[in-house]
C-alpha atoms as a PDB file:
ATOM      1  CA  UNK A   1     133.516 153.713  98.744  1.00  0.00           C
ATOM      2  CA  UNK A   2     135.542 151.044  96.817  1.00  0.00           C
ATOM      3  CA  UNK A   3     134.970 147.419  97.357  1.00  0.00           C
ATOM      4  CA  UNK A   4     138.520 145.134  97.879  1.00  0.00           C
ATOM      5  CA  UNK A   5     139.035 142.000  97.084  1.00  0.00           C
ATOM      6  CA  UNK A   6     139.124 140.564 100.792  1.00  0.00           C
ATOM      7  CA  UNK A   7     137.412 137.758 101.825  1.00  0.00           C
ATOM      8  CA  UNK A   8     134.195 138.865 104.059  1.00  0.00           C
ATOM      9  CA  UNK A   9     130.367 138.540 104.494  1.00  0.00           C
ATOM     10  CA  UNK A  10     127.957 140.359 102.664  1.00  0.00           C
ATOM     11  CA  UNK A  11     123.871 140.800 103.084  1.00  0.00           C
ATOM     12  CA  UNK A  12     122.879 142.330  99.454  1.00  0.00           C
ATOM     13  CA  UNK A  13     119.503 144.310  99.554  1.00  0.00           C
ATOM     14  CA  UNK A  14     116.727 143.956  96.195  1.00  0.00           C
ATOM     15  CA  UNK A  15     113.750 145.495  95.447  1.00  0.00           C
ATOM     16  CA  UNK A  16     110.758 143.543  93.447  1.00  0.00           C
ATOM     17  CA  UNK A  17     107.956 145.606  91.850  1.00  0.00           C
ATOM     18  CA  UNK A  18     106.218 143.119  90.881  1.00  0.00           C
ATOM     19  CA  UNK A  19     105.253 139.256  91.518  1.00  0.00           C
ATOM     20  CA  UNK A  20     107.371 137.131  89.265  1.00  0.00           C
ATOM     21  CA  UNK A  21     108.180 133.238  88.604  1.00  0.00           C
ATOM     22  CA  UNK A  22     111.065 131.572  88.019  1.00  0.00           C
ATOM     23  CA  UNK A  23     112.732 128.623  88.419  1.00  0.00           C
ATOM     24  CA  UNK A  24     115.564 128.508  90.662  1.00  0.00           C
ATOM     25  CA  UNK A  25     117.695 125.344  89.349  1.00  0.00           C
ATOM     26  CA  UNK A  26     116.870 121.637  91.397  1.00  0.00           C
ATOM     27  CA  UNK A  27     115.063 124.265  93.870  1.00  0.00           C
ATOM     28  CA  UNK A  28     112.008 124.581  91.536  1.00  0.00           C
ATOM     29  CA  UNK A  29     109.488 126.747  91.163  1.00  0.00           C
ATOM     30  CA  UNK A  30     110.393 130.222  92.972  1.00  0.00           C
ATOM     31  CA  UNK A  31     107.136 132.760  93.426  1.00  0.00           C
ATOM     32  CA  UNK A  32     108.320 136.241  94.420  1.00  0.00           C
ATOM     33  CA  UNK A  33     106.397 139.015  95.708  1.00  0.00           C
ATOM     34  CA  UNK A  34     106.755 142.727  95.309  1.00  0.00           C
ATOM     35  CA  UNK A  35     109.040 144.550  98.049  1.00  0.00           C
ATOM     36  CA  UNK A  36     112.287 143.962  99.396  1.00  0.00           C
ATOM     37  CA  UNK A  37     114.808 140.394  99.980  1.00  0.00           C
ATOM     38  CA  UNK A  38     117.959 140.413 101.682  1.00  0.00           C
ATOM     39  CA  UNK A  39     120.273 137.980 100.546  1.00  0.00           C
ATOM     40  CA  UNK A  40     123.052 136.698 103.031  1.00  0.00           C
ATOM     41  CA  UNK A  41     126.581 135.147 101.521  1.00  0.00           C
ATOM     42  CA  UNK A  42     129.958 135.072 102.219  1.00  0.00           C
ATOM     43  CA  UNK A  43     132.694 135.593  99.715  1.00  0.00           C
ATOM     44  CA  UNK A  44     136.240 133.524 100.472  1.00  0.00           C
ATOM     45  CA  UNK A  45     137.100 132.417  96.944  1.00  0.00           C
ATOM     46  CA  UNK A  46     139.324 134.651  94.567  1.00  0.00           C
ATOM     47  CA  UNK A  47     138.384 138.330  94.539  1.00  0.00           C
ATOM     48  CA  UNK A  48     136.941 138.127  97.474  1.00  0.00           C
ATOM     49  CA  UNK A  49     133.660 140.516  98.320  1.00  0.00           C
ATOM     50  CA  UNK A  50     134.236 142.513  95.834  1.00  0.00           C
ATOM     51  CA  UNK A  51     134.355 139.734  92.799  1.00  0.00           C
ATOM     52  CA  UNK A  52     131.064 138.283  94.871  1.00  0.00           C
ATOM     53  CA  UNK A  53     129.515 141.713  95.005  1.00  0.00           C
ATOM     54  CA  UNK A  54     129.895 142.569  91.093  1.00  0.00           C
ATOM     55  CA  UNK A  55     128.666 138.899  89.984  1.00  0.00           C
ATOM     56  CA  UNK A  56     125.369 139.571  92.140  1.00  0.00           C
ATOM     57  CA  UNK A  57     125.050 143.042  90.382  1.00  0.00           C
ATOM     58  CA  UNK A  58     125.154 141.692  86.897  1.00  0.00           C
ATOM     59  CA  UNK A  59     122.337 139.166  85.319  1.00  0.00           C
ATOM     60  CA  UNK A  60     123.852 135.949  84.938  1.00  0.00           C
ATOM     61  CA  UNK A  61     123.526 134.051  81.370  1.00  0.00           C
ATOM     62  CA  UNK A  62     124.985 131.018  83.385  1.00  0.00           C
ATOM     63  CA  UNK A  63     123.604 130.727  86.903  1.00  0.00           C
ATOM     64  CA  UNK A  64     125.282 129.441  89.214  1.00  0.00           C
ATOM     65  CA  UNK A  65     124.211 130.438  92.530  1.00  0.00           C
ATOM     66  CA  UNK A  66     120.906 130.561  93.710  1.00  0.00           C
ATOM     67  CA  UNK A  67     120.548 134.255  93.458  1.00  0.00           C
ATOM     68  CA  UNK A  68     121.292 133.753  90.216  1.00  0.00           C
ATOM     69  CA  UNK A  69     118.352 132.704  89.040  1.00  0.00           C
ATOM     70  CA  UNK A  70     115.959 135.346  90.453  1.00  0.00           C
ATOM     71  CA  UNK A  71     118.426 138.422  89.892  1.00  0.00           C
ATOM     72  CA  UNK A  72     116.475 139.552  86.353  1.00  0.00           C
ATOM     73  CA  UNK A  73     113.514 140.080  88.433  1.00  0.00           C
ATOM     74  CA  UNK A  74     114.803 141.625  91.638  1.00  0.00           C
ATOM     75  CA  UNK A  75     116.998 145.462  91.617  1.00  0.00           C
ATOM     76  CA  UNK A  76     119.927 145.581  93.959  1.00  0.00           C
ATOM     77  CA  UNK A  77     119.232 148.629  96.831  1.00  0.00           C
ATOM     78  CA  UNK A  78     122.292 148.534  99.030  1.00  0.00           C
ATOM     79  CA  UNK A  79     124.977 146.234 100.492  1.00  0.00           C
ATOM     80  CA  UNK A  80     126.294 145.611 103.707  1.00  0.00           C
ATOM     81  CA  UNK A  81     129.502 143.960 104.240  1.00  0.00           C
ATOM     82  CA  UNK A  82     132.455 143.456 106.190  1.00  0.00           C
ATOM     83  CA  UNK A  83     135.822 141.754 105.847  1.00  0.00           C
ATOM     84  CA  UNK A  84     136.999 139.089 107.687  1.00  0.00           C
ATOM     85  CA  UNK A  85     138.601 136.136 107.220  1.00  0.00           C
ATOM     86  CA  UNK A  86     135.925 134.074 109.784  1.00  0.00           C
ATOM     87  CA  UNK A  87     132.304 133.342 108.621  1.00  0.00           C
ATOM     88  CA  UNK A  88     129.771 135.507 109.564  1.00  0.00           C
ATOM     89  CA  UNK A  89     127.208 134.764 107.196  1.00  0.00           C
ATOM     90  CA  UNK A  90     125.013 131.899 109.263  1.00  0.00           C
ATOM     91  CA  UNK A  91     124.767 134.508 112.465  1.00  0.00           C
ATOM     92  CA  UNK A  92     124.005 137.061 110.311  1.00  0.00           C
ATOM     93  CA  UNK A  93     121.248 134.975 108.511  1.00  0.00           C
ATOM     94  CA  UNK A  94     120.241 134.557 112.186  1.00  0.00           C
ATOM     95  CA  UNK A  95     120.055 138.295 112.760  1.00  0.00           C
ATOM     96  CA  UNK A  96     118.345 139.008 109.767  1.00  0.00           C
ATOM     97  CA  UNK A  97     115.938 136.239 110.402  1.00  0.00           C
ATOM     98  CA  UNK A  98     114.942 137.827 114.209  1.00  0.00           C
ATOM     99  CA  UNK A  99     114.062 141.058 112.233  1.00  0.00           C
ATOM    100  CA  UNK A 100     110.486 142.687 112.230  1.00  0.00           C
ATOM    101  CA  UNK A 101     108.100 140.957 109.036  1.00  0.00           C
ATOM    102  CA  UNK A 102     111.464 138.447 108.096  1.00  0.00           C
ATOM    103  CA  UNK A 103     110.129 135.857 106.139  1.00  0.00           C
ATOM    104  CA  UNK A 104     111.508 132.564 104.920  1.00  0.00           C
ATOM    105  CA  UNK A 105     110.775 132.491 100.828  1.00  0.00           C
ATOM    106  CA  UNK A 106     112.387 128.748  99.927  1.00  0.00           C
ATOM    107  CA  UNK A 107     113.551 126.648 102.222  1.00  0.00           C
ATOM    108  CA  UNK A 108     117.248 126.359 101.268  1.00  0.00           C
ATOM    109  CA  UNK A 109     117.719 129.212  99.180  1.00  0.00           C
ATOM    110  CA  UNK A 110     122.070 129.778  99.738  1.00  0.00           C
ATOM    111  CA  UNK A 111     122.183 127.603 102.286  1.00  0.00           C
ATOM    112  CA  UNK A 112     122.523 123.831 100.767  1.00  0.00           C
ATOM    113  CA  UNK A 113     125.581 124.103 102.505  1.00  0.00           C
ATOM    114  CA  UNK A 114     124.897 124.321 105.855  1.00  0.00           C
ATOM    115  CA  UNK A 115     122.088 124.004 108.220  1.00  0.00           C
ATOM    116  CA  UNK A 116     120.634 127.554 107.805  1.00  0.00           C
ATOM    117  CA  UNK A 117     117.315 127.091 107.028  1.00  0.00           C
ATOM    118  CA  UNK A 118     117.525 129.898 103.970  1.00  0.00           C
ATOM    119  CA  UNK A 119     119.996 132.904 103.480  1.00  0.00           C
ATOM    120  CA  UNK A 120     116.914 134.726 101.394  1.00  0.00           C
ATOM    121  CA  UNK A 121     114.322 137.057 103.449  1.00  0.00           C
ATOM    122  CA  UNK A 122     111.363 138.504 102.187  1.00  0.00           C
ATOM    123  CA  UNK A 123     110.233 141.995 104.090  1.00  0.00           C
ATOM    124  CA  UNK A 124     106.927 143.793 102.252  1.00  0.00           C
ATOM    125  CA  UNK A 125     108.005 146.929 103.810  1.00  0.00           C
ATOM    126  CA  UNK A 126     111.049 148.376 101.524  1.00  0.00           C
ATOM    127  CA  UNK A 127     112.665 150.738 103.826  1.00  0.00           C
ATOM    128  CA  UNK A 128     114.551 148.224 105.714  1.00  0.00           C
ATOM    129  CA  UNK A 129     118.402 149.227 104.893  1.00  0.00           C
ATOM    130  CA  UNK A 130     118.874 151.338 108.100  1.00  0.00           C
ATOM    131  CA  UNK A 131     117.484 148.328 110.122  1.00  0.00           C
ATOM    132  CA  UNK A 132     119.917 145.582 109.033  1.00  0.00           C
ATOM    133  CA  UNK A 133     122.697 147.764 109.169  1.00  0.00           C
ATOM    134  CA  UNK A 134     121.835 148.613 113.155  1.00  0.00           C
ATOM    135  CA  UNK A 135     121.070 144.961 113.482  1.00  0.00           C
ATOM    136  CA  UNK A 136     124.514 143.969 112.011  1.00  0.00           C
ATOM    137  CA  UNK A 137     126.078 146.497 113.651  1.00  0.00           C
ATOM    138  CA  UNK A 138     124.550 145.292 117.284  1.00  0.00           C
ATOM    139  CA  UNK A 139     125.745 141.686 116.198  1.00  0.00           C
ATOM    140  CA  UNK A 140     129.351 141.944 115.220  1.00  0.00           C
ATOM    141  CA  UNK A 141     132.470 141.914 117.496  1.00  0.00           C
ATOM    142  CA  UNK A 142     134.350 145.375 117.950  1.00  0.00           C
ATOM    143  CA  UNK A 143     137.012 144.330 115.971  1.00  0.00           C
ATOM    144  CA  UNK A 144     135.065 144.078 112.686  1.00  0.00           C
ATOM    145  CA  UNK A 145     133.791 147.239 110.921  1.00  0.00           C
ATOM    146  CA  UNK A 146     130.399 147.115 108.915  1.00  0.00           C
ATOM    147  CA  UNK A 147     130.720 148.871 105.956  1.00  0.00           C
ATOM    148  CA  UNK A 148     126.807 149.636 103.843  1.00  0.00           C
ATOM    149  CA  UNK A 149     126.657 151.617 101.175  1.00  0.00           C
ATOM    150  CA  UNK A 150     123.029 152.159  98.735  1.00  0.00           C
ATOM    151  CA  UNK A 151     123.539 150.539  95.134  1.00  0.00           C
ATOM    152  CA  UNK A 152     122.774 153.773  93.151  1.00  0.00           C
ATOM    153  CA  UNK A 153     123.465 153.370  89.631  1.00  0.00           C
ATOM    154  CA  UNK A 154     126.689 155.902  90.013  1.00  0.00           C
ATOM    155  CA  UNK A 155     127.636 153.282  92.685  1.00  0.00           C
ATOM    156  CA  UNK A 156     127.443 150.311  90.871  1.00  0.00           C
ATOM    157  CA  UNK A 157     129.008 151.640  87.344  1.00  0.00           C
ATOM    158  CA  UNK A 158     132.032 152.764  90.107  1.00  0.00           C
ATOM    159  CA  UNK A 159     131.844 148.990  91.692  1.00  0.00           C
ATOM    160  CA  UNK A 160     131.804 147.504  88.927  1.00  0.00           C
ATOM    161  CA  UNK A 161     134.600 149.118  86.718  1.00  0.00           C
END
């Protein structure tokens, strides 16, 4: 599956497999956990998702975005995205926020931009891909087609190249 360069909404799915500290820029102190995060953004500037997609994929020496900062210590699972030229990212924040063990990890986290309260879950359970996609899928309009795909490494050298 190839990745355009639309503009769209994305929910990116890590793994942790172990606890870890960082600091995540004015944020502060971060403490992750081991299992999985789902990370809800949208992508509207040039390149669209697919520019979004490959930054989140690669450490950053420079970061920029919250995700940014803990990406050396989480590994990406799958992604779920659609495109669109609307903002779905708040209801899907909502939708990931209504699922089973969601929990809020720093207030804030990809959303000091709007009044979502974070766009970063925590689950301790890992198998949680087939959820959010049915959860997604329940949540968006007809019109829109979810598109999820598992980050193998095969995957990612063919996103990113």
């Amino acid at each position: 599956m190839n990745l355009e360069s639309q503009k769209g909404t994305y929910a990116l799915i890590f793994q942790a497999n172990q606890k870890f500290t960082c600091k995540v820029g004015k944020h502060g102190d971060f403490e992750g956990r081991p299992g999985s995060y789902i990370y809800v953004g949208s992508a509207f500037g040039p390149g669209g998702v697919r520019a979004r997609i490959i930054h989140h994929l690669k450490l950053s020496l420079k970061p920029h975005w919250h995700l940014d900062y803990i990406r050396p210590y989480i590994q990406p699972v799958a992604v779920c995205y659609n495109y669109s030229s609307n903002r779905h990212e708040h209801r899907w924040a909502t939708v990931v926020s209504k699922m089973a063990e969601a929990q809020y990890v720093m207030y804030k986290f990809g959303s000091s931009d709007c009044t979502c309260p974070s766009h970063l879950f925590y689950f301790q359970r890992a198998a949680i891909t087939t959820v959010l996609q049915r959860k997604l899928s329940k949540d968006m309009q007809v019109s829109l087609k979810l598109h999820c795909m598992d980050l193998t490494v095969e995957n990612i050298k063919n996103i990113c190249n």
